[in-house]
N, C-alpha and C. Protein backbone atom coordinates (compact mmCIF):
# COMPACT_ATOMS: atom_id res chain seq x y z
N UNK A 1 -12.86 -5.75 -6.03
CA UNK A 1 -12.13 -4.57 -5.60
C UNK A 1 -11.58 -4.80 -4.18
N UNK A 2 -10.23 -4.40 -4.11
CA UNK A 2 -9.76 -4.84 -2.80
C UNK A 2 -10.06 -3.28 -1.86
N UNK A 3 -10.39 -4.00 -0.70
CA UNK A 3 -10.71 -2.86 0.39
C UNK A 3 -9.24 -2.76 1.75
N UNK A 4 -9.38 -1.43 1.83
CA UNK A 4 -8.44 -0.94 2.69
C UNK A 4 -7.59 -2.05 3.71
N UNK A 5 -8.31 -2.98 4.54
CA UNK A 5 -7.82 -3.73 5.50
C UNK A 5 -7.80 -5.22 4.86
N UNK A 6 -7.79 -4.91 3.76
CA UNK A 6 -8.09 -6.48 3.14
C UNK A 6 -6.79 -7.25 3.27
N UNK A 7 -6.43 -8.42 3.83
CA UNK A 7 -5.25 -9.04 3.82
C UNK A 7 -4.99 -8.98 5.24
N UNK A 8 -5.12 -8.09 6.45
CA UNK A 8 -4.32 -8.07 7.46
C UNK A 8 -5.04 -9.21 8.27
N UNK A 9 -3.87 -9.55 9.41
CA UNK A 9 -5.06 -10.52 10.08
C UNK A 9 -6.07 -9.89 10.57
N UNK A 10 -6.90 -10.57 11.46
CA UNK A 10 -7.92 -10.26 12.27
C UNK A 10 -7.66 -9.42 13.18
N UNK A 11 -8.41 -8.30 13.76
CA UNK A 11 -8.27 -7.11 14.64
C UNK A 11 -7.39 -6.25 13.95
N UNK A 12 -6.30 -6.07 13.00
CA UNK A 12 -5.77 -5.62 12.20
C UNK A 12 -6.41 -4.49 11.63
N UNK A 13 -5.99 -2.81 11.58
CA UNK A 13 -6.42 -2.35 10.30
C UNK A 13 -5.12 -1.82 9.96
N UNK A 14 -5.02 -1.07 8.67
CA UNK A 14 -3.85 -0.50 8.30
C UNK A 14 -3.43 0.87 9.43
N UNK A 15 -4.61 1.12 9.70
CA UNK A 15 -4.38 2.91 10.83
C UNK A 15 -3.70 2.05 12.30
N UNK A 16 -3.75 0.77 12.70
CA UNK A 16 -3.54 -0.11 13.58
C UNK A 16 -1.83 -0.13 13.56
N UNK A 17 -1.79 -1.08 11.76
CA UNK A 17 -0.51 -1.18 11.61
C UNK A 17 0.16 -0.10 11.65
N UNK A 18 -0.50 1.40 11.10
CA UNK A 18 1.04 2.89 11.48
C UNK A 18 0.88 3.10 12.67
N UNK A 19 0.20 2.52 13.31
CA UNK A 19 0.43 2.98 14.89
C UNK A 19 1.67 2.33 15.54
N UNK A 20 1.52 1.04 15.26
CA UNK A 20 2.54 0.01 16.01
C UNK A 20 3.95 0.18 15.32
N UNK A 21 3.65 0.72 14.12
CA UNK A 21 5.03 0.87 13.38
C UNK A 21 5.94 2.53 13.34
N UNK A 22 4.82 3.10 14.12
CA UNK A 22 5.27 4.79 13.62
C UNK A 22 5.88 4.79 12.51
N UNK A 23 4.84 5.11 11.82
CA UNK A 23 5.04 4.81 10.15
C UNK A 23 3.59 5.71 9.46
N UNK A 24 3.28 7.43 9.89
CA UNK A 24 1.96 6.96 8.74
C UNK A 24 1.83 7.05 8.03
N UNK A 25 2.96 6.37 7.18
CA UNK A 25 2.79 6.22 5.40
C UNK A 25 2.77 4.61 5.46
N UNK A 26 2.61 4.12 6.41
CA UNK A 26 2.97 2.41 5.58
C UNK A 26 1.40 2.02 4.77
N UNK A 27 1.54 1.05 4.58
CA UNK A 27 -0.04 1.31 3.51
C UNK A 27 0.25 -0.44 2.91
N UNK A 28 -0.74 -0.82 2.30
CA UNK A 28 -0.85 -2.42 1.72
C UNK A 28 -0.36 -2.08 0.09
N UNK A 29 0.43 -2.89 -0.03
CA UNK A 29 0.93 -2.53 -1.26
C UNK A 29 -0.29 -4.12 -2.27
N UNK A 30 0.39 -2.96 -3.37
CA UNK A 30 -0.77 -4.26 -4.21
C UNK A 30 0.20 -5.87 -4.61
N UNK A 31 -0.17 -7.16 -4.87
CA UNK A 31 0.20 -8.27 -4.86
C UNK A 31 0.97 -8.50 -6.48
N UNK A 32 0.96 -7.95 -7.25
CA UNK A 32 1.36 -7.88 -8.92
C UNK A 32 2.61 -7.10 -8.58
N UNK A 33 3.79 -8.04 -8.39
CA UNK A 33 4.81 -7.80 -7.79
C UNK A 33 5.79 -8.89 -8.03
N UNK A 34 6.77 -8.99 -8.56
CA UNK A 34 8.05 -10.01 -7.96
C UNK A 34 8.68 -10.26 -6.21
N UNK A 35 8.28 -11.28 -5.59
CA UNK A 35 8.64 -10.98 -4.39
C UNK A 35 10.04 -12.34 -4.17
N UNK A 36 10.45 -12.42 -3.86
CA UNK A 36 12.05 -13.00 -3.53
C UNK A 36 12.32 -13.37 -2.09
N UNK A 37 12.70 -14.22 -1.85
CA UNK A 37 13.48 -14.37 -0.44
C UNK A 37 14.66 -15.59 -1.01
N UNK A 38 16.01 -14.34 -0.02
CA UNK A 38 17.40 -15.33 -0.43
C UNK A 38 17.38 -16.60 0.24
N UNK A 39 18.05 -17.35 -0.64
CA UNK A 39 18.47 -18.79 -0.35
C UNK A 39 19.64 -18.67 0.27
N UNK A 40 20.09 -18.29 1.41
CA UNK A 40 21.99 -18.51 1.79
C UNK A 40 22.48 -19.53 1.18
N UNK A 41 21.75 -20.71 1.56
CA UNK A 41 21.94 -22.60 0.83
C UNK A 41 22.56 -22.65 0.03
N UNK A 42 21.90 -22.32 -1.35
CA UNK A 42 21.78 -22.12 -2.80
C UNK A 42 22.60 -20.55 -3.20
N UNK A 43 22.68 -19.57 -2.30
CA UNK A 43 23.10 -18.39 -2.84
C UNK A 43 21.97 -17.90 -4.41
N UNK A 44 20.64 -17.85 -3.98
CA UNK A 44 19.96 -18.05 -4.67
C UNK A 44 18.76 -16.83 -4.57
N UNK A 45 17.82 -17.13 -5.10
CA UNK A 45 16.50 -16.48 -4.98
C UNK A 45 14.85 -17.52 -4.87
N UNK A 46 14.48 -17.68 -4.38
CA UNK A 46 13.13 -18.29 -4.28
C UNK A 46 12.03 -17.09 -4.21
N UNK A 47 10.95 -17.72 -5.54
CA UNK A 47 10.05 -16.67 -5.62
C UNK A 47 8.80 -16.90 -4.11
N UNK A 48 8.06 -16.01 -3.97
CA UNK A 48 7.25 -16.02 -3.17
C UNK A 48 5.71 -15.78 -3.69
N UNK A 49 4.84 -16.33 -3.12
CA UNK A 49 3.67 -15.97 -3.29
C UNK A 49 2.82 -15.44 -2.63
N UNK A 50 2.77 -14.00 -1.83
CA UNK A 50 2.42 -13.66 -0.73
C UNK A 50 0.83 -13.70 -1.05
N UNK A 51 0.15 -13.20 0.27
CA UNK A 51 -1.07 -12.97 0.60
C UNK A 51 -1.36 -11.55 0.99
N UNK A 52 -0.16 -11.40 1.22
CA UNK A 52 -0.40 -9.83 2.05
C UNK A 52 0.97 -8.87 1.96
N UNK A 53 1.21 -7.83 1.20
CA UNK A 53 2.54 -6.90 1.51
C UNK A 53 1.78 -5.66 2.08
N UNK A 54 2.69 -5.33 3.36
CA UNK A 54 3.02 -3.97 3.67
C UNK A 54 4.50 -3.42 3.84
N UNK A 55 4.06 -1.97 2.86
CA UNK A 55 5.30 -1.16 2.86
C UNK A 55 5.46 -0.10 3.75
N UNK A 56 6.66 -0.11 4.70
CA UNK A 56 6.89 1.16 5.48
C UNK A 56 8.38 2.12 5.05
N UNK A 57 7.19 2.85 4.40
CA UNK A 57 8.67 4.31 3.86
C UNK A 57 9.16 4.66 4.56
N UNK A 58 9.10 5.15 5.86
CA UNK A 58 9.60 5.67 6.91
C UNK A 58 11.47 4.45 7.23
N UNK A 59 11.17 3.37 7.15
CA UNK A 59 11.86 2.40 7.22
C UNK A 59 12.62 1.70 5.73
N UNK A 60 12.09 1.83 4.73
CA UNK A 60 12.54 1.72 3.65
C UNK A 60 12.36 -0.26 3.77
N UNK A 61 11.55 -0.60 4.00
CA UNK A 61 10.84 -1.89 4.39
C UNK A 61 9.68 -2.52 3.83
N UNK A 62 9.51 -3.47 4.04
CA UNK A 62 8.48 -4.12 3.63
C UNK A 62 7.85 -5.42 4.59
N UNK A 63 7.05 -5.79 5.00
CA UNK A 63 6.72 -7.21 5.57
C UNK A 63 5.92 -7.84 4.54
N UNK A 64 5.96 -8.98 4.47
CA UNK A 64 5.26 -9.99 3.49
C UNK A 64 5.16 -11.27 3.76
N UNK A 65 3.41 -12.00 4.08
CA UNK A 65 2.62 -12.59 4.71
C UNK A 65 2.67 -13.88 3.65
N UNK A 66 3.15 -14.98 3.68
CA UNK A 66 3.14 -15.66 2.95
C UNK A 66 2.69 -17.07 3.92
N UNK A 67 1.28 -17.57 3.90
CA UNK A 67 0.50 -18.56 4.63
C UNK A 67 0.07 -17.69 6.33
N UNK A 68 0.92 -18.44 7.30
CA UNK A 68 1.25 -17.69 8.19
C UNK A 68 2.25 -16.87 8.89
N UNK A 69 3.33 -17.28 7.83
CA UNK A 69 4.78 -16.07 7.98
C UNK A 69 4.56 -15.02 7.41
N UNK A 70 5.65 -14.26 8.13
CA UNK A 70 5.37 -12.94 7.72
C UNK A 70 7.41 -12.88 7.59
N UNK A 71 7.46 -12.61 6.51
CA UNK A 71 9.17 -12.24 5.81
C UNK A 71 8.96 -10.29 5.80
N UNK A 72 10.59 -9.86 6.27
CA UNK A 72 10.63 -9.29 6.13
C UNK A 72 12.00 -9.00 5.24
N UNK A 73 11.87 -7.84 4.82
CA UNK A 73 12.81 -7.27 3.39
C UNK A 73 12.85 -5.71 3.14
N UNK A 74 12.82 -5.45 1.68
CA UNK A 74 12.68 -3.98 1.33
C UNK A 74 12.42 -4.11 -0.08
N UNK A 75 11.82 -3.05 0.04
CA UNK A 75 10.81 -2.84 -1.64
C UNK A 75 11.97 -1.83 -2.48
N UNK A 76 12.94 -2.73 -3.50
CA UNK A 76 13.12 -2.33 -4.57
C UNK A 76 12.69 -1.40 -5.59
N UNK A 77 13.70 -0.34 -6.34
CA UNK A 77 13.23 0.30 -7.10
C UNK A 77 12.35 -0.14 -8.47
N UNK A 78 12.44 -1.21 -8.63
CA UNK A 78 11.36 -1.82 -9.77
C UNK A 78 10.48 -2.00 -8.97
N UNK A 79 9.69 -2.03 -7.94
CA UNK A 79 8.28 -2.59 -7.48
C UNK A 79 8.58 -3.92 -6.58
N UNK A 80 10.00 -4.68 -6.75
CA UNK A 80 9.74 -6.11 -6.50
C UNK A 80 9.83 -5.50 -5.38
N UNK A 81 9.72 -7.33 -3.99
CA UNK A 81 10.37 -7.07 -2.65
C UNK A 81 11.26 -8.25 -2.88
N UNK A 82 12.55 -7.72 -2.41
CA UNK A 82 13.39 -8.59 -1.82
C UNK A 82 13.82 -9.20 -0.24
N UNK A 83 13.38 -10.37 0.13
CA UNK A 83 13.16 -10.55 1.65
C UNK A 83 14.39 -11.45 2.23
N UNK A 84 14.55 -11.22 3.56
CA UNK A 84 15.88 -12.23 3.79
C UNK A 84 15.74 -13.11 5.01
N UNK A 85 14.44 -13.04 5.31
CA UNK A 85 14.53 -13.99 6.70
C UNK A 85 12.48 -13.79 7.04
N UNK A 86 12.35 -15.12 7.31
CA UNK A 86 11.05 -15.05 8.11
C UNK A 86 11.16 -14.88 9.64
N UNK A 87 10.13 -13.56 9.87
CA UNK A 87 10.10 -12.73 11.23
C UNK A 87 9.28 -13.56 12.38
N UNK A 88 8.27 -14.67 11.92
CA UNK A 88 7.60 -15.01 12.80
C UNK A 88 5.89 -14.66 12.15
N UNK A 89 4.78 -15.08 13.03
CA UNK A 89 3.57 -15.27 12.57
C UNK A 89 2.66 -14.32 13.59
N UNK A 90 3.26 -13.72 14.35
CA UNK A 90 2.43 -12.50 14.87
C UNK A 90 3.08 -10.81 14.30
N UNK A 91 1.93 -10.39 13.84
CA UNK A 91 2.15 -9.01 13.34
C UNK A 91 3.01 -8.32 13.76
N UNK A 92 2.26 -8.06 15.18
CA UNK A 92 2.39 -6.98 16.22
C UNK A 92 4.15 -7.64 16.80
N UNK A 93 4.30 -8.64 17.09
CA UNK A 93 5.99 -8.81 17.05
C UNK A 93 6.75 -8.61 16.27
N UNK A 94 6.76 -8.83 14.89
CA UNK A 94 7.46 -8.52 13.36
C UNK A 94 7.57 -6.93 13.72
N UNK A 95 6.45 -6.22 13.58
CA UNK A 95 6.59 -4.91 13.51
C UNK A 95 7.21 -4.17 14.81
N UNK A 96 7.21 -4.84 16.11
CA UNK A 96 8.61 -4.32 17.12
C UNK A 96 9.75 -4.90 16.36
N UNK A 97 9.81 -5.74 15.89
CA UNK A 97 10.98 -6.27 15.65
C UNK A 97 12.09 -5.70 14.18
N UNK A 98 11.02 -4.76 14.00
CA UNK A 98 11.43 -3.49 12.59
C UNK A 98 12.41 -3.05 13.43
């Protein structure tokens, strides 16, 4: 059973992440998901295999933790995320950078 802060890094909780994001709906979305990031290259799609999604409604957004990147995008009306650029490997910068 996955628990509330499960996935974020270290010092991380989700009440952490709506703070930094003024967001308090963002929340860990579950991993049984299609996740995507465009190829400009290819004009393409490459699937992803994250470790970690959070969604912020407030923003109509998503971040998604894949090793130590964190891609950001937006969560589609089917469930997928579609992402277009990796933000970098600290949280707390990605999420100013919303």
């Amino acid at each position: 059973m996955r628990r509330v802060n499960d996935g974020l890094p270290d010092g991380w909780t989700i009440e952490r992440v709506r703070r930094a994001a003024d967001d308090p709906e963002a929340t860990l979305l579950t991993l049984d998901r299609q996740v995507v990031v465009e190829d400009r290259d290819r004009r393409d799609h490459v699937s992803l295999r994250p470790d970690t999604i959070l969604g912020f409604p407030a923003f109509n957004l998503s971040l998604v933790r894949v090793g130590d990147d964190w891609y950001m995008g937006q969560l589609e009306t089917d469930g997928s995320v579609l992402c277009w650029a990796i933000y970098g490997t600290d949280l707390g910068a990605v999420i100013r950078g919303m």
